[in-house]
C-alpha atoms as a PDB file:
ATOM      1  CA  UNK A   1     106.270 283.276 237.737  1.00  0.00           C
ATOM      2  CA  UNK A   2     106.913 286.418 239.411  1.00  0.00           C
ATOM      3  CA  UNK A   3     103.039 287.225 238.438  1.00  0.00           C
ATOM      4  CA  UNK A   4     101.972 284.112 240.596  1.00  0.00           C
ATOM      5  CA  UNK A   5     104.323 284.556 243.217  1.00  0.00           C
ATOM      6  CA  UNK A   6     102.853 288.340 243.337  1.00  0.00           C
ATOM      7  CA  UNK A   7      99.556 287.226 243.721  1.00  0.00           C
ATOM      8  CA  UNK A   8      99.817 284.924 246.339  1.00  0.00           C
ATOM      9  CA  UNK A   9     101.435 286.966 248.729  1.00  0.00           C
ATOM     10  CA  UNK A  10      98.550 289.645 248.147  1.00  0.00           C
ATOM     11  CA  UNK A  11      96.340 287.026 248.630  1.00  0.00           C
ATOM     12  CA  UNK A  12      97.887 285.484 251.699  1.00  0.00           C
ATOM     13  CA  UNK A  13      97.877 289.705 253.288  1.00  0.00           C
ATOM     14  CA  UNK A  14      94.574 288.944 252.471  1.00  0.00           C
ATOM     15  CA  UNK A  15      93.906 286.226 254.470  1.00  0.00           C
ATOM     16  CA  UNK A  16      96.302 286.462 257.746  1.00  0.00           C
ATOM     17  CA  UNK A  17      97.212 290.253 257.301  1.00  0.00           C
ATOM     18  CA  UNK A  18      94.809 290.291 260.853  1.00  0.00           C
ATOM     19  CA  UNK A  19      95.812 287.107 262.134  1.00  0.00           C
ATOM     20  CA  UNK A  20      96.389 287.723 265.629  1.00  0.00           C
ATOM     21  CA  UNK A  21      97.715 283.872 267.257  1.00  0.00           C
ATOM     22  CA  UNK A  22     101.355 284.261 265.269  1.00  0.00           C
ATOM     23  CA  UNK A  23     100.386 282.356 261.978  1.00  0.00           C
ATOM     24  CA  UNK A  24     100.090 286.367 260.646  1.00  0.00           C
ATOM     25  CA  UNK A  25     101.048 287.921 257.281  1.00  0.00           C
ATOM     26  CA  UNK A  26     104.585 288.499 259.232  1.00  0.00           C
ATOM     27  CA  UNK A  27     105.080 284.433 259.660  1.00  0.00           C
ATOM     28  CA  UNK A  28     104.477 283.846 256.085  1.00  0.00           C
ATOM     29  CA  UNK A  29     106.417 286.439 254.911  1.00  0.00           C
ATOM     30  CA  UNK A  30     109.260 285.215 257.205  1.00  0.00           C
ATOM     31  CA  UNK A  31     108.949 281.465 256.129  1.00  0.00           C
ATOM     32  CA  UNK A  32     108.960 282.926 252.565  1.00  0.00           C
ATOM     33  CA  UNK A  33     112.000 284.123 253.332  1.00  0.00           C
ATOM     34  CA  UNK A  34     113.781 281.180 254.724  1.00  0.00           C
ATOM     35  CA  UNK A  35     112.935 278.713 251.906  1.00  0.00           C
ATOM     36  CA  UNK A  36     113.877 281.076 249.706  1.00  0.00           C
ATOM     37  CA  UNK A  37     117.419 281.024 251.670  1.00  0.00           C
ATOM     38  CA  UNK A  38     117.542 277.404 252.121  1.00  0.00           C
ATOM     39  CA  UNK A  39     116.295 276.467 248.468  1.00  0.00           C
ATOM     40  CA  UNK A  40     119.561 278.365 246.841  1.00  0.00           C
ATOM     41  CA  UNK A  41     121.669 276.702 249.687  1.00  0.00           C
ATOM     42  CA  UNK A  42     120.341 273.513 248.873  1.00  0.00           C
ATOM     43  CA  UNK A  43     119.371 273.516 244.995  1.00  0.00           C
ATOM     44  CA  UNK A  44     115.951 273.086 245.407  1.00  0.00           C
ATOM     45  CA  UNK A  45     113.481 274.822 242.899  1.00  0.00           C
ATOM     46  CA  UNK A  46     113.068 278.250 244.743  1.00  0.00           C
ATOM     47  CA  UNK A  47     109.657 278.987 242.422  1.00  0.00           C
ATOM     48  CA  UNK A  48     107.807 276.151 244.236  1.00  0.00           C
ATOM     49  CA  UNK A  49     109.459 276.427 247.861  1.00  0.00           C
ATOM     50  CA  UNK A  50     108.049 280.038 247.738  1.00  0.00           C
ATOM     51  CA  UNK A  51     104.567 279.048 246.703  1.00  0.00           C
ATOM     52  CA  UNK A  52     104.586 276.717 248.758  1.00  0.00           C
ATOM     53  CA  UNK A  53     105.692 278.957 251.688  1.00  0.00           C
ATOM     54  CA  UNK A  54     103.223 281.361 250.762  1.00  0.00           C
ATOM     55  CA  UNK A  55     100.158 279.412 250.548  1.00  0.00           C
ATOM     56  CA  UNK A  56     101.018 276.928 253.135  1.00  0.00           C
ATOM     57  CA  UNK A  57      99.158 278.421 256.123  1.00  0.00           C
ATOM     58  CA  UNK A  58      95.795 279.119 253.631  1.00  0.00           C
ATOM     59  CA  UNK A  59      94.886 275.571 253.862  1.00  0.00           C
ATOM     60  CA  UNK A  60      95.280 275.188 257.632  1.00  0.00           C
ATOM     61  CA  UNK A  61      92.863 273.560 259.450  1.00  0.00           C
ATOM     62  CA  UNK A  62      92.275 276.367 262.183  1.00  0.00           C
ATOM     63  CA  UNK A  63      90.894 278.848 259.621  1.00  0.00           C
ATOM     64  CA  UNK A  64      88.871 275.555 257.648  1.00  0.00           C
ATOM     65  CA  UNK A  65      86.162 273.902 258.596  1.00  0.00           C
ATOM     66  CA  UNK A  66      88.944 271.059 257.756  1.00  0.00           C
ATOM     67  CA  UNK A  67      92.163 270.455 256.193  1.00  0.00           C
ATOM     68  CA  UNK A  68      90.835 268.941 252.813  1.00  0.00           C
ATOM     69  CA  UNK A  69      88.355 272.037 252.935  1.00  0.00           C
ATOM     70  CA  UNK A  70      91.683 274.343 253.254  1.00  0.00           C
ATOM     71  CA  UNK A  71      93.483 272.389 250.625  1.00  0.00           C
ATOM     72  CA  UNK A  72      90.380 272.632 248.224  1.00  0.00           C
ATOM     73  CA  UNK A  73      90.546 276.441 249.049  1.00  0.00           C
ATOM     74  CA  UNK A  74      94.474 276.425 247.458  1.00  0.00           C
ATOM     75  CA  UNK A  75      93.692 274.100 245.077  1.00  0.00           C
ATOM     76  CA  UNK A  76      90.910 276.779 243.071  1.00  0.00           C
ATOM     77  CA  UNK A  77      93.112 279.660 243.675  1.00  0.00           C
ATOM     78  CA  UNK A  78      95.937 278.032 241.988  1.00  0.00           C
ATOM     79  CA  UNK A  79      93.847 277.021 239.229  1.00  0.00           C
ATOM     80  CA  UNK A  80      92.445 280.691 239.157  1.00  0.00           C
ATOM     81  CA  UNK A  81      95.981 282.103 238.768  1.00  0.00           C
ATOM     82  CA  UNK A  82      96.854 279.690 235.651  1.00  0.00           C
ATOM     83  CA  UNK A  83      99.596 278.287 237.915  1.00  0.00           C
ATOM     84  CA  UNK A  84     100.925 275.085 235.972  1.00  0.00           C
ATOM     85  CA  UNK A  85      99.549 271.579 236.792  1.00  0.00           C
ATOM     86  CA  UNK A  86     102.832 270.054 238.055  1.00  0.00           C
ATOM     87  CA  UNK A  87     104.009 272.600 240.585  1.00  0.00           C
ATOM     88  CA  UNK A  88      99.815 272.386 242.211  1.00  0.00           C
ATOM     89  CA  UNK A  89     100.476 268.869 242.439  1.00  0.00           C
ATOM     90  CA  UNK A  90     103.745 269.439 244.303  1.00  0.00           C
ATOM     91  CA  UNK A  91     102.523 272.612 246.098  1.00  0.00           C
ATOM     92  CA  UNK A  92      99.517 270.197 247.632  1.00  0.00           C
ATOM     93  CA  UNK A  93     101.726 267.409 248.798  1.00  0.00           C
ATOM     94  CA  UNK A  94     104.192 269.720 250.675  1.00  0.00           C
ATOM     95  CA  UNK A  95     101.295 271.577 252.118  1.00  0.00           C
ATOM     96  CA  UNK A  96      99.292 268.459 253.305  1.00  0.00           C
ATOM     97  CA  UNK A  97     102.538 266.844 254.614  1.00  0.00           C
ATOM     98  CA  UNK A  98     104.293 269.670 256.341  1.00  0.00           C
ATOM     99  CA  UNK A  99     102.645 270.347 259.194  1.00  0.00           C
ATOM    100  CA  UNK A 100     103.881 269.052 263.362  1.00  0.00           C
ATOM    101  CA  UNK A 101     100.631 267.301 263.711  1.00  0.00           C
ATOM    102  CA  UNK A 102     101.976 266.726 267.205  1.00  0.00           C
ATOM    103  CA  UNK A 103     105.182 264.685 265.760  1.00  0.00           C
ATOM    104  CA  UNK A 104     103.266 262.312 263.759  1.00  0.00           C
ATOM    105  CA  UNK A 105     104.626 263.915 260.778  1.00  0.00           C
ATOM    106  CA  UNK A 106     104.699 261.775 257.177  1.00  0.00           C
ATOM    107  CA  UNK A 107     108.409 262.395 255.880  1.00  0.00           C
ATOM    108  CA  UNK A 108     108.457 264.946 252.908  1.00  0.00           C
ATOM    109  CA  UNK A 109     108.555 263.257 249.110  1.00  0.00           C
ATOM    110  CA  UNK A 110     110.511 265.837 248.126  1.00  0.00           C
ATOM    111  CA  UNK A 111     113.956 268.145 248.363  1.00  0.00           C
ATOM    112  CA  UNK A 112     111.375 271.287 247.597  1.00  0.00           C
ATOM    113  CA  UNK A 113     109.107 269.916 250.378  1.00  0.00           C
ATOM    114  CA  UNK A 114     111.991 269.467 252.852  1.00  0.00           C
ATOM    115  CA  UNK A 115     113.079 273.142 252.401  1.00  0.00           C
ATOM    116  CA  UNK A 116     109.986 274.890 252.983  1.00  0.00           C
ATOM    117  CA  UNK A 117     108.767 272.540 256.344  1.00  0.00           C
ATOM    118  CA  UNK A 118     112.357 273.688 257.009  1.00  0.00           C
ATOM    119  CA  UNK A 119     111.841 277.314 256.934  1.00  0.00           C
ATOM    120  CA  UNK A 120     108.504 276.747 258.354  1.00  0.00           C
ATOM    121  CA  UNK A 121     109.918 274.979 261.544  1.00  0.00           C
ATOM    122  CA  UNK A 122     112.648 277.435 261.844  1.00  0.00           C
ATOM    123  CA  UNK A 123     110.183 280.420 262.461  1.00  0.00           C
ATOM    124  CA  UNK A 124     108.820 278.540 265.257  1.00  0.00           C
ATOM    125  CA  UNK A 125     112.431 278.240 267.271  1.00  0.00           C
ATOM    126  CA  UNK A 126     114.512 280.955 268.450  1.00  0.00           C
ATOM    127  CA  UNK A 127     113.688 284.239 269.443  1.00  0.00           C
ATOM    128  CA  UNK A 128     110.722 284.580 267.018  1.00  0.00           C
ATOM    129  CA  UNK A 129     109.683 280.950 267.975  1.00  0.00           C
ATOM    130  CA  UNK A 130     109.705 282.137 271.751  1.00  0.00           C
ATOM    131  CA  UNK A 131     107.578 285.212 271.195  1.00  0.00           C
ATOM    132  CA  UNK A 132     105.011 283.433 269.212  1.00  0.00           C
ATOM    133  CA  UNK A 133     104.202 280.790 271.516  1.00  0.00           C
ATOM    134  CA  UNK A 134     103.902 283.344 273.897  1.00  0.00           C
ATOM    135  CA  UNK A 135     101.536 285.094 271.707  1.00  0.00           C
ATOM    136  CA  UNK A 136      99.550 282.022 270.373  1.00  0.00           C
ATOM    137  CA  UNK A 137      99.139 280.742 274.220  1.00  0.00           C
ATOM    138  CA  UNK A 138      97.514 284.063 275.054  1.00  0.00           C
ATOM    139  CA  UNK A 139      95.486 283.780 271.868  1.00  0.00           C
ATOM    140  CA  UNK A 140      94.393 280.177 273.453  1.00  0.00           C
ATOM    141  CA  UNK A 141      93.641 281.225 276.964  1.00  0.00           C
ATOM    142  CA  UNK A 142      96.594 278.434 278.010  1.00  0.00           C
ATOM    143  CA  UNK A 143      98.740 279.897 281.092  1.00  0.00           C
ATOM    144  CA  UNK A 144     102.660 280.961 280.841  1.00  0.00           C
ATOM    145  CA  UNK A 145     103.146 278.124 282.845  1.00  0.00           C
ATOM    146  CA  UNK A 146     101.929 275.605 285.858  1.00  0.00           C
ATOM    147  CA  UNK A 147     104.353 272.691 287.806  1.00  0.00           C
ATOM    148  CA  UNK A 148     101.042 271.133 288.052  1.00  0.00           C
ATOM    149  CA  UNK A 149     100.462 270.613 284.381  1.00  0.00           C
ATOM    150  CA  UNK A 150     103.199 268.260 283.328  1.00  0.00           C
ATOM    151  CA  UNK A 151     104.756 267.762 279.901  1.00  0.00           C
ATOM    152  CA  UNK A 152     103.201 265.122 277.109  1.00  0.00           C
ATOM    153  CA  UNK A 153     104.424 262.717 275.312  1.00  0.00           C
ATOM    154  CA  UNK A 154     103.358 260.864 272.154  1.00  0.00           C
ATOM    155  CA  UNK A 155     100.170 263.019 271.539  1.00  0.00           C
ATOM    156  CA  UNK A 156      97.522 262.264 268.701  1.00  0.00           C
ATOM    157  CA  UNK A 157      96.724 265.062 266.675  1.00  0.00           C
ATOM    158  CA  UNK A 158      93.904 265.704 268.119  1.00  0.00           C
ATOM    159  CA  UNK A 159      96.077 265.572 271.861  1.00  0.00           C
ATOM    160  CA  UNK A 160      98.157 267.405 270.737  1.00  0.00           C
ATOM    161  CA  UNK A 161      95.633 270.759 269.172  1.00  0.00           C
ATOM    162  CA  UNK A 162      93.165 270.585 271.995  1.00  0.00           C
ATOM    163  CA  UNK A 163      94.747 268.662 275.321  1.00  0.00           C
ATOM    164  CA  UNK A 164      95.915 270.850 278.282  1.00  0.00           C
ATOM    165  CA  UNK A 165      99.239 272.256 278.275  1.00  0.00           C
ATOM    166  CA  UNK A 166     100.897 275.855 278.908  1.00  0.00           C
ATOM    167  CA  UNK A 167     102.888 277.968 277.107  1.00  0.00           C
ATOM    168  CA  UNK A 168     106.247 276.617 278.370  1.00  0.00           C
ATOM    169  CA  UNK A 169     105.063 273.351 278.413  1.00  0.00           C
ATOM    170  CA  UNK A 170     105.248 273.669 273.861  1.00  0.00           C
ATOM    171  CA  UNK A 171     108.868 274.016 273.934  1.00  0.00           C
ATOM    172  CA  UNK A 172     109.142 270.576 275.486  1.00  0.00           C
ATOM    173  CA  UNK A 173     105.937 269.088 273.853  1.00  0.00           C
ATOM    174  CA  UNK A 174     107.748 270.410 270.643  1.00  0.00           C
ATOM    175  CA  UNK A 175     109.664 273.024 269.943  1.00  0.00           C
ATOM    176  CA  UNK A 176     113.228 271.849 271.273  1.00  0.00           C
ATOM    177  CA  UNK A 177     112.514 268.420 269.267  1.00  0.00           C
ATOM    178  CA  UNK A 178     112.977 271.001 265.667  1.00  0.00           C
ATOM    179  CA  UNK A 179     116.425 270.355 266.008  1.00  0.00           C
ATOM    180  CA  UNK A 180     116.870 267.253 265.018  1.00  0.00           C
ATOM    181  CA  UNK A 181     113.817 267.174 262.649  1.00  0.00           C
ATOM    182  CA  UNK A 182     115.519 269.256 260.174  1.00  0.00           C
ATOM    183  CA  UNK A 183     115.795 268.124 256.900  1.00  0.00           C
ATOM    184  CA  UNK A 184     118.525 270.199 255.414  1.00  0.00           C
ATOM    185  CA  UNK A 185     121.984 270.672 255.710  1.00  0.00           C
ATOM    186  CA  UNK A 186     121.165 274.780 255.851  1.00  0.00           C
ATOM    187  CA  UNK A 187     118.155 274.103 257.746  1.00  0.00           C
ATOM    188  CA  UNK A 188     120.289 272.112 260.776  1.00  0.00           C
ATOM    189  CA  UNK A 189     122.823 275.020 260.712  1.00  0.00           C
ATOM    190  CA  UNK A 190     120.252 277.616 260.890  1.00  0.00           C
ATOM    191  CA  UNK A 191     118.353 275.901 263.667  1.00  0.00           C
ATOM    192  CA  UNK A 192     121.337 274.713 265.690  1.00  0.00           C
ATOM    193  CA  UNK A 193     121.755 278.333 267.251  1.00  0.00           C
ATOM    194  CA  UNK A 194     117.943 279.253 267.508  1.00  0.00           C
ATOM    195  CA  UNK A 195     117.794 276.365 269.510  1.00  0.00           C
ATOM    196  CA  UNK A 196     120.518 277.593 271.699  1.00  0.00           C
ATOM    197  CA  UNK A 197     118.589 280.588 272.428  1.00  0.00           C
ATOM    198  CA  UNK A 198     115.402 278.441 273.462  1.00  0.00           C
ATOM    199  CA  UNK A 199     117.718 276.513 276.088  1.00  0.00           C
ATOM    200  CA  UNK A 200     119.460 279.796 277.240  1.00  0.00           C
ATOM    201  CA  UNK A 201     115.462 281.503 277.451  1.00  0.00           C
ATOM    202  CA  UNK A 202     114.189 278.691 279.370  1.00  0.00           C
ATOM    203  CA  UNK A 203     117.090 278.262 281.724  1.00  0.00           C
ATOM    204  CA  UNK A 204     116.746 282.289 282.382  1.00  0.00           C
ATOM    205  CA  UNK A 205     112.988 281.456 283.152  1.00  0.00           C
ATOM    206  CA  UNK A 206     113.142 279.130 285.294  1.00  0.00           C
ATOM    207  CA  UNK A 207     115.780 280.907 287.454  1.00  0.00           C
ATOM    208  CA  UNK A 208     113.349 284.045 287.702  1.00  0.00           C
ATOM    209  CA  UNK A 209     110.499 281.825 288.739  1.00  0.00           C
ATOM    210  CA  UNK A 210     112.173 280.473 291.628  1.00  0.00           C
ATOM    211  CA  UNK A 211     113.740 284.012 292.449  1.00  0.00           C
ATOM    212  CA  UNK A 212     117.235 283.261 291.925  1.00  0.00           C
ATOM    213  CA  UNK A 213     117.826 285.821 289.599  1.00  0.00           C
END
């Protein structure tokens, strides 16, 4: 197991060690990290939740020509790296299921599924959440921030990747809705004060844009 697990983060360097919107080598290796964490807290098998975690960004759509494409592309390297046939199976469903998708998200069929979109969602709040969407709206070409652009609500997926929004705009659109999308016990603790540090960020920002601070 340790083999596998070896293996896919060398091939994961491989794929986002350039990465340059915030879904980098240093995301997945934080995410690792966290469902690791979470899996002990919770009992969940931490073998899986850290394939999972690793792999989980190989399939997405942004660096596919499609999802099932990206999926496909996890699929042969698991096969290719004599991982067994159950955990694939279970390593595909959390990876297809995980993702925001602009809220429409299919609840996870598993405890090993709820851990790792967990850890996933937790390195998208706080202070690391906060620099990222920084760094993926510059990535984007989207503004810090416009009054004039106002804040959606029930997107599509397809809203929600391509309509017109700004950085600051995200946190509303999605990022201070993590809270109470967690799935774990651990996962709601962990996330209760990186979303405190969102609120305290934004109310900072919006103070300094109106020059009262």
């Amino acid at each position: 197991m340790n083999k596998i697990l070896k293996a896919a983060e060398n091939y994961a360097k491989s794929v986002h060690g350039h990465e340059g919107s915030g879904h980098d080598w240093w995301h997945i290796y934080r995410v690792n990290k966290l469902a690791c964490s979470i899996a002990i807290e919770e009992g969940a098998d931490s073998f899986i939740c850290s394939l999972a975690a690793l792999l989980h960004d190989i399939a997405d759509e942004k660096l596919n020509g499609s999802e099932e494409e990206g999926l496909q592309k996890v699929q042969r390297w698991m096969r290719d790296n004599d991982v067994p046939a159950y955990v694939c199976t279970e390593v595909l469903n959390i990876i297809s299921t995980m993702s925001y998708k602009g809220g429409n998200t299919v609840p996870m069929s598993s405890l090993e599924g709820r851990v790792v979109q967990d850890a996933d969602r937790l390195d998208a709040i706080g202070a690391i959440g906060i620099a990222r969407t920084f760094a993926y709206s510059g990535h984007i070409g989207q503004l810090i921030y416009d009054p004039d652009i106002k804040v959606r609500s029930n997107m599509t997926k397809e809203e929600y990747r391509n309509g017109r929004s700004t950085a600051v705009n995200h946190f509303h659109e999605k990022l201070l809705k993590l809270k109470s999308r967690m799935n774990t016990s651990y996962g709601k603790q962990l996330a209760a004060r990186r979303h405190e540090e969102m609120e305290h960020f934004l109310a900072v920002f919006f103070e300094e844009w109106e020059g009262r601070r």
